[in-house]
C-alpha atoms as a PDB file:
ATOM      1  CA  UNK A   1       1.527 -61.762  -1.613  1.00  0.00           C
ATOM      2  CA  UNK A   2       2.186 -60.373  -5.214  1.00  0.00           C
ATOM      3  CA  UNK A   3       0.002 -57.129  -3.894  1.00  0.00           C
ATOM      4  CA  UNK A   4       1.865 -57.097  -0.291  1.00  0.00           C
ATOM      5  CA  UNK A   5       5.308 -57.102  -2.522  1.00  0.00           C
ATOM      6  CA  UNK A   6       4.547 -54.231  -5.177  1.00  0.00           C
ATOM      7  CA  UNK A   7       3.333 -51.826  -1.725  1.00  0.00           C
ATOM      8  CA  UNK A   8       7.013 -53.026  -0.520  1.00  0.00           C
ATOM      9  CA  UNK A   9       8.525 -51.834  -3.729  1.00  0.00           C
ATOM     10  CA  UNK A  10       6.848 -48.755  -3.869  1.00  0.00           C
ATOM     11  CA  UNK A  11       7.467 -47.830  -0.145  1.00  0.00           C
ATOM     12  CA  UNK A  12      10.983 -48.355  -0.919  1.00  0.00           C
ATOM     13  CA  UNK A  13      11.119 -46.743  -3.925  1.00  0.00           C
ATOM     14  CA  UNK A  14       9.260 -43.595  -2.023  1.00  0.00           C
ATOM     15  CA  UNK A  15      12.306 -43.836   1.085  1.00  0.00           C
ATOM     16  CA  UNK A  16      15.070 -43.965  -1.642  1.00  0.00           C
ATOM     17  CA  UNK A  17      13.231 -40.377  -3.679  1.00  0.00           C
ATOM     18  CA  UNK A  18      13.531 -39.001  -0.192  1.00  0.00           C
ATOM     19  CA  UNK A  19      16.467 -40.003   1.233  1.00  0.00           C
ATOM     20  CA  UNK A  20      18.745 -40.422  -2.207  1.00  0.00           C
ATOM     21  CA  UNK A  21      21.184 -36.702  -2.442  1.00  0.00           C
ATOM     22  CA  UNK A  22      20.405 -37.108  -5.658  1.00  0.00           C
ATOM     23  CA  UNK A  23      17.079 -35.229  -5.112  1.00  0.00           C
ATOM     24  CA  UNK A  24      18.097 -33.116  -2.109  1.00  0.00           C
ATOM     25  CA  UNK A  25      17.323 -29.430  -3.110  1.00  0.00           C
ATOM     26  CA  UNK A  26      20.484 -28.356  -5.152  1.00  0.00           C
ATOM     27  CA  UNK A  27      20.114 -25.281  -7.587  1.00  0.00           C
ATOM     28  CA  UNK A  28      16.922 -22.176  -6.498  1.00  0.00           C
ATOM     29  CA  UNK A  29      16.738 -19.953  -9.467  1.00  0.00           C
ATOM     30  CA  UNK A  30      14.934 -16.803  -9.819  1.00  0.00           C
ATOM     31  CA  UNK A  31      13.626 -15.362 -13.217  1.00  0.00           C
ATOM     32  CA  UNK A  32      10.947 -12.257 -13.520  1.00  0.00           C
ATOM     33  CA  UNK A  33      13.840 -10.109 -11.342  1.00  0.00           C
ATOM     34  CA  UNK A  34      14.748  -6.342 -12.905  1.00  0.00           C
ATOM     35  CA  UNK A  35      14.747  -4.120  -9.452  1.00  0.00           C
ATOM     36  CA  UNK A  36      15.536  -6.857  -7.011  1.00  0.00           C
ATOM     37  CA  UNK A  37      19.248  -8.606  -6.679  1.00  0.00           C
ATOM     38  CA  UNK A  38      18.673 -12.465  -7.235  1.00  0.00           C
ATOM     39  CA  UNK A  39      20.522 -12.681  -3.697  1.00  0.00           C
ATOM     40  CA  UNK A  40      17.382 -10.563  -1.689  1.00  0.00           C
ATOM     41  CA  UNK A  41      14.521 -13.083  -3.155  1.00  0.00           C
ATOM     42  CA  UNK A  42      16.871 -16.367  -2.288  1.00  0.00           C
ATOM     43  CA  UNK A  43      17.259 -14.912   1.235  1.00  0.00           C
ATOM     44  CA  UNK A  44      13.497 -14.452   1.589  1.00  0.00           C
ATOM     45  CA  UNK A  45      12.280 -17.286  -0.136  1.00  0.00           C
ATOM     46  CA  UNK A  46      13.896 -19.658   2.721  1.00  0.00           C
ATOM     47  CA  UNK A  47      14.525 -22.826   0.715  1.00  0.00           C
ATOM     48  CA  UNK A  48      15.216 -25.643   3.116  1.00  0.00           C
ATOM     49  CA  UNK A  49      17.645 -28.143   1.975  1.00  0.00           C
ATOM     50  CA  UNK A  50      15.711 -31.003   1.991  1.00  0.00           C
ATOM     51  CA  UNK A  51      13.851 -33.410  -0.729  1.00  0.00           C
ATOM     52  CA  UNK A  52      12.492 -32.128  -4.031  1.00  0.00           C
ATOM     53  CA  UNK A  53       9.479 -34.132  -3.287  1.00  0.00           C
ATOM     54  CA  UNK A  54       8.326 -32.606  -0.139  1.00  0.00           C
ATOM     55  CA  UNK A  55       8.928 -28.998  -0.709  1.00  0.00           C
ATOM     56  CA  UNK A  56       6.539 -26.546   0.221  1.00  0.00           C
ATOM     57  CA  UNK A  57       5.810 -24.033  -2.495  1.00  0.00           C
ATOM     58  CA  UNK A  58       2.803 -22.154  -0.987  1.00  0.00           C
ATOM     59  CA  UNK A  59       5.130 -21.303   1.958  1.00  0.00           C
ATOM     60  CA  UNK A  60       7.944 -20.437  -0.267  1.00  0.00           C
ATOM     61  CA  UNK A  61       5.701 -18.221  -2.685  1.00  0.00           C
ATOM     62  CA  UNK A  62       4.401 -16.705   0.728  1.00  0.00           C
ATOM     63  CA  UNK A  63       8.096 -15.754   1.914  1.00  0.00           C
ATOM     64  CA  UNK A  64       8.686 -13.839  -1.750  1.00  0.00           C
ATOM     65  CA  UNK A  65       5.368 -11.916  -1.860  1.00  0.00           C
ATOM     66  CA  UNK A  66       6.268 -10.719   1.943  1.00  0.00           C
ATOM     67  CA  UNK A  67       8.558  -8.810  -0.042  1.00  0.00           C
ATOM     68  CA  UNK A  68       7.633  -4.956  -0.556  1.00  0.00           C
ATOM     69  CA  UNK A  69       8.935  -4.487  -4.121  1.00  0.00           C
ATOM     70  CA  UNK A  70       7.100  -7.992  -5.457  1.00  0.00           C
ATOM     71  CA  UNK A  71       3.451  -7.834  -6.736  1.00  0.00           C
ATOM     72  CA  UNK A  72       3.234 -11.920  -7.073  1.00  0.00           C
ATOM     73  CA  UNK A  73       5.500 -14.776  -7.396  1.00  0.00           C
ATOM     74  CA  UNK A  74       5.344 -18.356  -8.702  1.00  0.00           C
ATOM     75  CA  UNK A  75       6.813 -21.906  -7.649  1.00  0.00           C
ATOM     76  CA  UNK A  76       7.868 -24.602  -9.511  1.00  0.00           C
ATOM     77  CA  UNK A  77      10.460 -27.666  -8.682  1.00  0.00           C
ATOM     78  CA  UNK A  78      12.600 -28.985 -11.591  1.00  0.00           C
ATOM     79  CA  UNK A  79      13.590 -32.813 -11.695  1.00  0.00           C
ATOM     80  CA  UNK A  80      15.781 -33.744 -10.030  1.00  0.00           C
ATOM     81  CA  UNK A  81      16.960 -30.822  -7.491  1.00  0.00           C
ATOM     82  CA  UNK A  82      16.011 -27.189  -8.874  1.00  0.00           C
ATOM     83  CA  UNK A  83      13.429 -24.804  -7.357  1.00  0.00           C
ATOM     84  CA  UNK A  84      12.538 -21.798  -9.598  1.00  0.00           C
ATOM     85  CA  UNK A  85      11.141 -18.815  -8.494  1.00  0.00           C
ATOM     86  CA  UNK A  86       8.854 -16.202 -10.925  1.00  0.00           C
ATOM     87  CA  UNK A  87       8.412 -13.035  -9.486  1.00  0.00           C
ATOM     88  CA  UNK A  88       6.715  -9.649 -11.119  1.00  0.00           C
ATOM     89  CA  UNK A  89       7.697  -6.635  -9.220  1.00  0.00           C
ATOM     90  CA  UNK A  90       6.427  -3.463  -8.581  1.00  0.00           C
ATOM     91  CA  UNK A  91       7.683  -0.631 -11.172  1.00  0.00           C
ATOM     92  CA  UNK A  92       9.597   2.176  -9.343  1.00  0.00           C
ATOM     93  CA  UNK A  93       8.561   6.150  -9.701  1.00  0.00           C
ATOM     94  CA  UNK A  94      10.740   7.701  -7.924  1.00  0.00           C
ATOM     95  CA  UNK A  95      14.367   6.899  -6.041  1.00  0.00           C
ATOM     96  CA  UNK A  96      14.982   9.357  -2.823  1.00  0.00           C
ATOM     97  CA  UNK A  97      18.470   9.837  -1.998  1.00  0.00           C
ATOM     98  CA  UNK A  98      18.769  11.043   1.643  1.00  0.00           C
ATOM     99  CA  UNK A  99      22.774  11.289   3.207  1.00  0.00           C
ATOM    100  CA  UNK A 100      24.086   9.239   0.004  1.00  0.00           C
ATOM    101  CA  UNK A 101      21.793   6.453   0.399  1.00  0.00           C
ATOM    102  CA  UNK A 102      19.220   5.782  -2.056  1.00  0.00           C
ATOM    103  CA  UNK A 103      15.600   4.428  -1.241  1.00  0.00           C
ATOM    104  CA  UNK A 104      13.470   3.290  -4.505  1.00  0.00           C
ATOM    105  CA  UNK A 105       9.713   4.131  -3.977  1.00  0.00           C
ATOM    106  CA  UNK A 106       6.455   2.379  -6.305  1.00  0.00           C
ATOM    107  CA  UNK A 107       3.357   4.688  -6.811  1.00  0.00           C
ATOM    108  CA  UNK A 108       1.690   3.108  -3.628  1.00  0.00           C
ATOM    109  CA  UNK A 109       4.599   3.699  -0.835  1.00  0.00           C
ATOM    110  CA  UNK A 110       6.234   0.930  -0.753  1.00  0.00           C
ATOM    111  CA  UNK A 111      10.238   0.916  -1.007  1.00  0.00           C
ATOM    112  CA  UNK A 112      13.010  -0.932  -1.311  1.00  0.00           C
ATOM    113  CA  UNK A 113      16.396   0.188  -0.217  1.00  0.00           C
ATOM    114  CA  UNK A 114      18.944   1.108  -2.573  1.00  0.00           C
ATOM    115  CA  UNK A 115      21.482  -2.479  -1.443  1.00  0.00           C
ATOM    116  CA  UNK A 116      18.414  -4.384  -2.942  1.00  0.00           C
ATOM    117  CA  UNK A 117      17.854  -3.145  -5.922  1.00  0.00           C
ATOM    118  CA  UNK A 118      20.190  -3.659  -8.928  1.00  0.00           C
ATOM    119  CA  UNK A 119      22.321  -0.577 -10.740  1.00  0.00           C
ATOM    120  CA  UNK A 120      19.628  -0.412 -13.586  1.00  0.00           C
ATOM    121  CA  UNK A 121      16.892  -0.285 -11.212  1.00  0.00           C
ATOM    122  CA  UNK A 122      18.222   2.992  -9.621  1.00  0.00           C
ATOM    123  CA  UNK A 123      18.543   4.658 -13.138  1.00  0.00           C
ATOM    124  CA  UNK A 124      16.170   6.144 -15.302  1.00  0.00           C
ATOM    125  CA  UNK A 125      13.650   7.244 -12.916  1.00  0.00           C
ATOM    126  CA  UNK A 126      13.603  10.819 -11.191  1.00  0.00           C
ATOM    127  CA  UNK A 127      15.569  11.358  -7.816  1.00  0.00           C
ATOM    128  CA  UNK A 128      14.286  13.467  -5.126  1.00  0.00           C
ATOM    129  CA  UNK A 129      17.391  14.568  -2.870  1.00  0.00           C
ATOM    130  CA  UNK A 130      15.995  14.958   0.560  1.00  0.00           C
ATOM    131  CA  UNK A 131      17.661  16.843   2.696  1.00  0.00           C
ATOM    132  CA  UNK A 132      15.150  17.998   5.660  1.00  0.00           C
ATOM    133  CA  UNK A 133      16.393  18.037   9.055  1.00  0.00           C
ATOM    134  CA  UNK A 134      16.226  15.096  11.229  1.00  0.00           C
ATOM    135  CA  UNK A 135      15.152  11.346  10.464  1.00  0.00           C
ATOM    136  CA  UNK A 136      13.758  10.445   7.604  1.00  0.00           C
ATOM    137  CA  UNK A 137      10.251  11.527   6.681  1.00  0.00           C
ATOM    138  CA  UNK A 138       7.534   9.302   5.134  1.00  0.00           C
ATOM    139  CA  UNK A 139       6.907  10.555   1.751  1.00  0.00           C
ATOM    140  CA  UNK A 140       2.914  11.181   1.080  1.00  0.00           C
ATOM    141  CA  UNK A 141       2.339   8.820  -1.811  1.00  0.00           C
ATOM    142  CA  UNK A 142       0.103  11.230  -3.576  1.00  0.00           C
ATOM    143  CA  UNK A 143       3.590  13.570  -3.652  1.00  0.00           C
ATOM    144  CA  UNK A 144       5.341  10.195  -5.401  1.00  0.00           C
ATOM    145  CA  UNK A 145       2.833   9.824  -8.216  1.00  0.00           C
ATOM    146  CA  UNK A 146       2.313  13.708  -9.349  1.00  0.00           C
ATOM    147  CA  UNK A 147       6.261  13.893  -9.172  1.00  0.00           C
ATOM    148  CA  UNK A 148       6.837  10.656 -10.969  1.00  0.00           C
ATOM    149  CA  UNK A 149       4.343  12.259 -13.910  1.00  0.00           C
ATOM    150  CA  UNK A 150       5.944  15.747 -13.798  1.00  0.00           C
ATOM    151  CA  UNK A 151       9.081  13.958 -14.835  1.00  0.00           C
ATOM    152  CA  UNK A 152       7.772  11.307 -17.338  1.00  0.00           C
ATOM    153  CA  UNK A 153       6.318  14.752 -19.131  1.00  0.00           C
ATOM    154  CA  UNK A 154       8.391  17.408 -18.707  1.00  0.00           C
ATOM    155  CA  UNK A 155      10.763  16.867 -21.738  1.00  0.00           C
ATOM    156  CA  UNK A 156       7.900  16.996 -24.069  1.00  0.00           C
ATOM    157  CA  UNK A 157       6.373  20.662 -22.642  1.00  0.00           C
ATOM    158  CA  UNK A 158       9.909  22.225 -21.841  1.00  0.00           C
ATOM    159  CA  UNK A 159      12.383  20.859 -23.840  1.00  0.00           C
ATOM    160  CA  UNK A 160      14.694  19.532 -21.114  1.00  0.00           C
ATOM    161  CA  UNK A 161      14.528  17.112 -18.406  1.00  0.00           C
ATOM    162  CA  UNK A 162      14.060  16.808 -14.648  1.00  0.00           C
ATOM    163  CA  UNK A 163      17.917  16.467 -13.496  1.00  0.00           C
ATOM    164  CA  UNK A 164      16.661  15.878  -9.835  1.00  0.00           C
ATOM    165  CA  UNK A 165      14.112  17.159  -7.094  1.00  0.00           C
ATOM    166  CA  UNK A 166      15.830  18.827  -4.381  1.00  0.00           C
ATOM    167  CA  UNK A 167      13.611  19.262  -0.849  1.00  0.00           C
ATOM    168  CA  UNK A 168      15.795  21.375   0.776  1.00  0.00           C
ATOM    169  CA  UNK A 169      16.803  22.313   4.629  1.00  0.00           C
ATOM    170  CA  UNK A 170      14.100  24.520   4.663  1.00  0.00           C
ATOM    171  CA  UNK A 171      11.057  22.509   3.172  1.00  0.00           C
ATOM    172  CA  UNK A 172      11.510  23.984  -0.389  1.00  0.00           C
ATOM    173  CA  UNK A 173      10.915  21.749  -2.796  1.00  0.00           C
ATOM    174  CA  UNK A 174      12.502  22.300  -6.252  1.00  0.00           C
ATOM    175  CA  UNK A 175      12.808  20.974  -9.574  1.00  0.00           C
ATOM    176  CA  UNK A 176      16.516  21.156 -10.962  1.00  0.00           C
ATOM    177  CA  UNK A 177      16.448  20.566 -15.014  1.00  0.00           C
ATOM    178  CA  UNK A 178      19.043  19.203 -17.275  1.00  0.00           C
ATOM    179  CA  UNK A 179      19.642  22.603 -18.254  1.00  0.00           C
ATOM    180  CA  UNK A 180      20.903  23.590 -15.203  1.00  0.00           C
ATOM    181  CA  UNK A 181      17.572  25.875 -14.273  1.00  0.00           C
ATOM    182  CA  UNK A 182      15.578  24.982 -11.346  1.00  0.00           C
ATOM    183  CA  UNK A 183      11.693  25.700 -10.826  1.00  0.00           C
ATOM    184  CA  UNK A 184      11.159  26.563  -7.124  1.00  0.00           C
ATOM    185  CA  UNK A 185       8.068  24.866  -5.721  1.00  0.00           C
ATOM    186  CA  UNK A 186       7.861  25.930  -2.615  1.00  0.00           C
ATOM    187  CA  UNK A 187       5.987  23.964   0.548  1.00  0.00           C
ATOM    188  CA  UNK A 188       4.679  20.183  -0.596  1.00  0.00           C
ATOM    189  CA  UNK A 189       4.054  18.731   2.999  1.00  0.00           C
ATOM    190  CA  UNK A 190       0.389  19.367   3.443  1.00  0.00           C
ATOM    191  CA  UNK A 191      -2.582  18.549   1.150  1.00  0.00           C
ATOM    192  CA  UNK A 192      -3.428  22.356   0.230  1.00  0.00           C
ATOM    193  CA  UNK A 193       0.413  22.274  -0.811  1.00  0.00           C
ATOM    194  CA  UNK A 194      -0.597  19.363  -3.337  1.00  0.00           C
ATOM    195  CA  UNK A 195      -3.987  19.948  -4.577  1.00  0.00           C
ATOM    196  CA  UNK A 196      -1.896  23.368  -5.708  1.00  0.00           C
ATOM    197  CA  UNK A 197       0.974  21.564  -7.357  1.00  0.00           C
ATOM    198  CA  UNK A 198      -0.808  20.970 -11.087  1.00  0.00           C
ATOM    199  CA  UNK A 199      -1.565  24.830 -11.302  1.00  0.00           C
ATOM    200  CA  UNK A 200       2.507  25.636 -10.537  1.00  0.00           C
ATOM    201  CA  UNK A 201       3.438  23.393 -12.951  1.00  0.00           C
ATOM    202  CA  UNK A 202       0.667  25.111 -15.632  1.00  0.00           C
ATOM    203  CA  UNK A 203       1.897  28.417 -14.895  1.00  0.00           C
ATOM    204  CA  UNK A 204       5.250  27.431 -15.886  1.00  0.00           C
ATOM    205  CA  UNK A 205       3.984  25.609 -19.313  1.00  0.00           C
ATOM    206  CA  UNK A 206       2.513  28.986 -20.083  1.00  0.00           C
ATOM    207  CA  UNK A 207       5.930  31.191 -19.966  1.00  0.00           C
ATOM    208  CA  UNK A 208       7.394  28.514 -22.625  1.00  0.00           C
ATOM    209  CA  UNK A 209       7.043  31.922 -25.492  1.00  0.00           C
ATOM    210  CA  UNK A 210       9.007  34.042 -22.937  1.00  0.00           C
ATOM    211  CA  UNK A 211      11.211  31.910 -21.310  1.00  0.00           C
ATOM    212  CA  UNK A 212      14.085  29.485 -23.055  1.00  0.00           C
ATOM    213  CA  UNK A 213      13.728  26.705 -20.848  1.00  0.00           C
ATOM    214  CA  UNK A 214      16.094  24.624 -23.512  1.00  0.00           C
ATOM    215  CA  UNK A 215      19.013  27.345 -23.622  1.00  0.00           C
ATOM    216  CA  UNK A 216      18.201  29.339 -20.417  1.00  0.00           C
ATOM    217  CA  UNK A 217      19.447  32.853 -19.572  1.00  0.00           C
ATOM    218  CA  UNK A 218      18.029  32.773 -15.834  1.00  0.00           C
ATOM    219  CA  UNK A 219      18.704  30.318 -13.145  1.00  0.00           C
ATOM    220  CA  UNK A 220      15.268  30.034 -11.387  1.00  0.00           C
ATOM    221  CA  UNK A 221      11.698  30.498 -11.882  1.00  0.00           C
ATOM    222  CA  UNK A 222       9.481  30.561  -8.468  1.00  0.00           C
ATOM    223  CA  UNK A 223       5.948  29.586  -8.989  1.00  0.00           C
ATOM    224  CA  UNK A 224       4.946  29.380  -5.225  1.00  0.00           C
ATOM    225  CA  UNK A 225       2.616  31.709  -6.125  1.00  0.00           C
ATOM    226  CA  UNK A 226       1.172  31.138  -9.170  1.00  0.00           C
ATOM    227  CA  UNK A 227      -0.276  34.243  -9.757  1.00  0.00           C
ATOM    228  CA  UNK A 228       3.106  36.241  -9.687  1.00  0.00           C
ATOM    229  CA  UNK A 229       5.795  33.918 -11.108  1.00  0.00           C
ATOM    230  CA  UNK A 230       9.225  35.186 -10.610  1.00  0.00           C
ATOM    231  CA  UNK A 231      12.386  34.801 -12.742  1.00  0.00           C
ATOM    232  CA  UNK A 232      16.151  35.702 -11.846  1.00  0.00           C
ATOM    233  CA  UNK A 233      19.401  34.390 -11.109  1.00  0.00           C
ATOM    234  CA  UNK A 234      22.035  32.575 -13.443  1.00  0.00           C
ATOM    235  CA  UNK A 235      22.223  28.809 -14.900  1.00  0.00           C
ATOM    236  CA  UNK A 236      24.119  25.876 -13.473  1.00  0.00           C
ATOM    237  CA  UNK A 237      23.389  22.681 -11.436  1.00  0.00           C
ATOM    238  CA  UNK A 238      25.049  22.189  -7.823  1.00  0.00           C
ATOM    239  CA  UNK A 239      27.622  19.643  -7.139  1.00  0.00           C
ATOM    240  CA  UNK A 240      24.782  17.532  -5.115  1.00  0.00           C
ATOM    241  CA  UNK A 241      22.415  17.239  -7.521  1.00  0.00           C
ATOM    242  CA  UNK A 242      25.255  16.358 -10.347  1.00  0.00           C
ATOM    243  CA  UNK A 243      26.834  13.745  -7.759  1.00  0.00           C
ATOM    244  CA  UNK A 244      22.654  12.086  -7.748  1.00  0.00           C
ATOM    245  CA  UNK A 245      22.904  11.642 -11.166  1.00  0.00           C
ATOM    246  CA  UNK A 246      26.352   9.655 -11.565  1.00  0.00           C
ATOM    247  CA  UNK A 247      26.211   5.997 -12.301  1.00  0.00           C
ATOM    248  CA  UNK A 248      25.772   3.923  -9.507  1.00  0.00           C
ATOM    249  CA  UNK A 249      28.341   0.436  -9.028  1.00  0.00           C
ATOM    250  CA  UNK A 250      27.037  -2.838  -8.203  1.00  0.00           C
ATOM    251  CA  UNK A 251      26.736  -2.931  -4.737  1.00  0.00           C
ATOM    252  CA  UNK A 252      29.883  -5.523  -4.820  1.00  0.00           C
ATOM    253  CA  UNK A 253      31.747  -3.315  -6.903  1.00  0.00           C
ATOM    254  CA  UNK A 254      33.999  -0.441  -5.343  1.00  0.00           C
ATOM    255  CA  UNK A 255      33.315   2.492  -6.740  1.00  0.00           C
ATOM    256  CA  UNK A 256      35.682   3.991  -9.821  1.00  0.00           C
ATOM    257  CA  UNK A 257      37.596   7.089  -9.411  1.00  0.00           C
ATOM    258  CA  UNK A 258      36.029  10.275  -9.535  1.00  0.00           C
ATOM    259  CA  UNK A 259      38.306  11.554 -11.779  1.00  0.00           C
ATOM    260  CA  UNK A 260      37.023   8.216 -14.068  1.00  0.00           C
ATOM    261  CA  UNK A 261      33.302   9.180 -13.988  1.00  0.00           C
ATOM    262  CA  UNK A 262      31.221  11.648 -15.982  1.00  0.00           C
ATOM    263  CA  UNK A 263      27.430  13.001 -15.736  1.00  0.00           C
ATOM    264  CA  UNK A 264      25.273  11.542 -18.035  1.00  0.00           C
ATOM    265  CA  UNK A 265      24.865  15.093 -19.295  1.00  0.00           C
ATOM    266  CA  UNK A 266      27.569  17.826 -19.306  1.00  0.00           C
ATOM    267  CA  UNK A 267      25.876  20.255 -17.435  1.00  0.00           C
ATOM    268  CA  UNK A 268      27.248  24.304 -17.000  1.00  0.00           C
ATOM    269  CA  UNK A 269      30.175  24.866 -14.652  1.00  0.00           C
ATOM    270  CA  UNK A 270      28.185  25.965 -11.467  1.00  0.00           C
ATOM    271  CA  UNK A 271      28.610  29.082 -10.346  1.00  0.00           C
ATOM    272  CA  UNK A 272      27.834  31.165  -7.192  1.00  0.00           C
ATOM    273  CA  UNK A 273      25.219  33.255  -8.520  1.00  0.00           C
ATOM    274  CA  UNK A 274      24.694  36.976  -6.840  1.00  0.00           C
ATOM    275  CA  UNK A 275      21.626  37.702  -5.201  1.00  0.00           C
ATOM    276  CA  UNK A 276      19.543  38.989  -8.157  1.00  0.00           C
ATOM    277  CA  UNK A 277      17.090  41.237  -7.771  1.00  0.00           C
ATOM    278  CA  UNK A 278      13.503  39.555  -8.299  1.00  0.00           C
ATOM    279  CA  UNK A 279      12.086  40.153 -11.977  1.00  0.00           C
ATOM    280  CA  UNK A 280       8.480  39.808 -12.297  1.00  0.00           C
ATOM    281  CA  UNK A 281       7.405  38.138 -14.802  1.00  0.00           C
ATOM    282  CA  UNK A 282       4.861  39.446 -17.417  1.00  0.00           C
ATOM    283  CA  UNK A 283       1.265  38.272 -16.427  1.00  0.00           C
ATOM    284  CA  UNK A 284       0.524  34.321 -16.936  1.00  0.00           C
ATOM    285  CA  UNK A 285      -2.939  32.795 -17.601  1.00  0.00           C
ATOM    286  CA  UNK A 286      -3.012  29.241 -17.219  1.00  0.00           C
ATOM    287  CA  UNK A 287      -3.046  27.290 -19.894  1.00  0.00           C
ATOM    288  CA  UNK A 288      -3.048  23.789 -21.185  1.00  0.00           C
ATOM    289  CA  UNK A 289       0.487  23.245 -21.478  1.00  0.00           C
ATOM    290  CA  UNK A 290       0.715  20.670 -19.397  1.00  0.00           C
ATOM    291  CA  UNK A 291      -1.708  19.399 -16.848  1.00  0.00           C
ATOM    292  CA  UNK A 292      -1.613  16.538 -13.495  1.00  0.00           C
ATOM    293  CA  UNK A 293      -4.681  14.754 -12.485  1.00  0.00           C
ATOM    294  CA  UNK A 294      -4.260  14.915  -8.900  1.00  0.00           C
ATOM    295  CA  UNK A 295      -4.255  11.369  -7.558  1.00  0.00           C
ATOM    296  CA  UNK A 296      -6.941  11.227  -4.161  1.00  0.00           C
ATOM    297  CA  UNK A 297      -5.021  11.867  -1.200  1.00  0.00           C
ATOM    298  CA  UNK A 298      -3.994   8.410   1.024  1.00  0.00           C
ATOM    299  CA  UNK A 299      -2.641   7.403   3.866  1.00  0.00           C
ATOM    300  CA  UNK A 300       0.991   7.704   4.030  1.00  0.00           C
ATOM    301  CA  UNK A 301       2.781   4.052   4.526  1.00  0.00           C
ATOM    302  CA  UNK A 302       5.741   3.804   6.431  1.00  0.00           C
END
C-alpha cells in the first residue's frame, strides 16, 4: 500500500510537470550568433510549445545545423521554461552584391543571403559586385578563397586596400582599391583563368618601385597578361562601387538619407577618364612580393 501510494504521488507529480503552464516552453534564446539574426535560427530551430520536460533537443540541434551559415549548434533547457541555443557559424570571405542585394559566401560555397545576416556581418569583408548578364552564377569556391586572401593582404604589399571586386558585363574581373585605382584581371571563369591568378597578382607586387599604388597618378593597371602589364588612365572610384561600400541598415531599419551617409573613405571625385593611349610598362620579373597558394580546384556548390 505505502509502495502503491508513493508510484501514485509520483505519477501525479509527473502529470502536473507536464501539464502545469508553468513549465510550458516560454523564453528560446540563442547565444554563439555574429552573422546570423537571432530571428533566422528561432525560425529554424522549430521549438514546439509544449513541456520543458519532453523537448527534443537532438531534433532541435538538427533543425539549426540544416542551416548553411552554422558549423554546429548546442541544446540545453533552463528550469522552468527556457530553451537555449549555441551555435558557431561559419566565418564569411567574401559578400557578392548582385542588383543591390547582397549574398555572404564562407570559403567552402555556402551562403547566406544578405536579410539573414546582421549589419556587422556584411562589413569588413571584401565585396565582389557582380554584374554578368543573366541569373545569377555559382561562384567557383576556389575563386572565393584566392579573392578572400588577395584582400586580407593587399594593404600590407600595396599600401591601400581592396575597395571592391567588380566582374563586369563583359566577364572582366577587376580589383578597385581604396585609392581609387583598379587592377584589371581579366577572365576568372575557367580553371586556366585561376591557376594564372597568383602570377597577376605577383606581377603587380613587382611594379611597387615604379608605380605609387598609395598616391596614384594612373587609373588602371592590366595584368591579363602578365608578361606585358599595362598602365594608363586617371584615378577615381565609380558611383557603384562607392554605393557597395556604404553602411548597410538593419534590415528593420529604413534606410537614412543619402545626403546623411558618407563612404567609409573619401575617395577622388570620379571622373570620366579619356581613352588613354596604352603605356607599356617597363619589363617585370616576378617576384616575391606577394604570393597565393592556389587552393585545389572543387566542385562548385549551388
Amino acid at each position: 500500500m505505502i509502495a502503491a501510494a508513493a508510484l501514485t504521488v509520483q505519477v501525479g507529480l509527473l502529470a502536473l510537470a507536464l501539464t502545469l503552464p508553468g513549465f510550458q516552453v516560454r523564453q528560446v534564446t540563442v547565444v554563439g550568433t555574429h552573422l546570423i539574426t537571432t530571428g533566422a535560427v528561432v525560425a529554424a530551430a522549430e521549438v514546439p510549445e509544449q513541456s520543458i520536460f519532453t523537448i527534443n533537443g537532438a531534433a532541435i540541434q538538427s533543425r539549426v545545423q540544416a542551416l548553411a551559415w552554422v558549423a554546429s549548434a548546442v541544446v540545453t533547457t533552463e528550469l522552468p521554461a527556457t530553451v537555449q541555443i549555441a551555435v558557431v557559424e561559419r566565418a564569411p570571405t567574401l559578400r557578392i552584391r548582385r542588383d543591390g542585394t547582397d549574398t555572404l559566401v564562407a570559403s567552402d560555397g555556402a551562403t547566406l543571403p544578405g536579410l539573414d545576416a546582421t549589419p556587422a556581418a556584411r562589413s569588413g569583408i571584401p565585396v565582389l559586385i557582380d554584374d554578368r548578364a543573366g541569373s545569377p552564377q555559382t561562384i567557383d569556391p576556389v575563386l572565393v578563397q584566392l579573392l578572400g586572401s588577395i584582400a586580407r593582404r593587399f594593404p600590407a604589399v600595396f599600401g591601400c586596400s581592396v575597395a571592391a571586386y567588380l566582374w563586369g558585363a563583359d566577364d572582366v574581373v577587376s580589383i578597385w582599391t581604396s585609392t581609387g585605382w583598379r587592377a584589371v584581371l581579366g577572365h576568372l571563369d575557367t580553371e586556366d583563368a585561376l591557376r594564372m591568378l597568383p602570377a597577376q597578382i605577383e606581377t603587380l607586387a613587382a611594379l611597387k618601385g615604379r608605380l605609387n599604388f598609395a598616391k596614384p597618378d594612373f587609373g588602371y593597371v592590366d595584368v591579363e597578361a602578365p608578361a606585358a602589364p599595362v598602365s594608363g588612365g586617371h584615378p577615381g572610384l565609380p558611383a557603384e562601387v562607392t554605393a557597395a561600400l556604404l553602411p548597410v541598415a538593419p534590415a528593420n531599419q529604413l534606410p537614412p538619407a543619402a545626403s546623411a551617409v558618407a563612404p567609409p573613405t573619401a575617395p577622388p571625385t570620379p571622373r570620366p577618364a579619356p581613352t588613354p593611349t596604352p603605356t607599356p610598362s617597363p619589363s617585370v620579373s616576378p617576384t616575391s612580393g606577394i604570393t597565393l597558394n592556389t587552393p585545389p580546384s572543387s566542385t562548385p556548390k549551388p
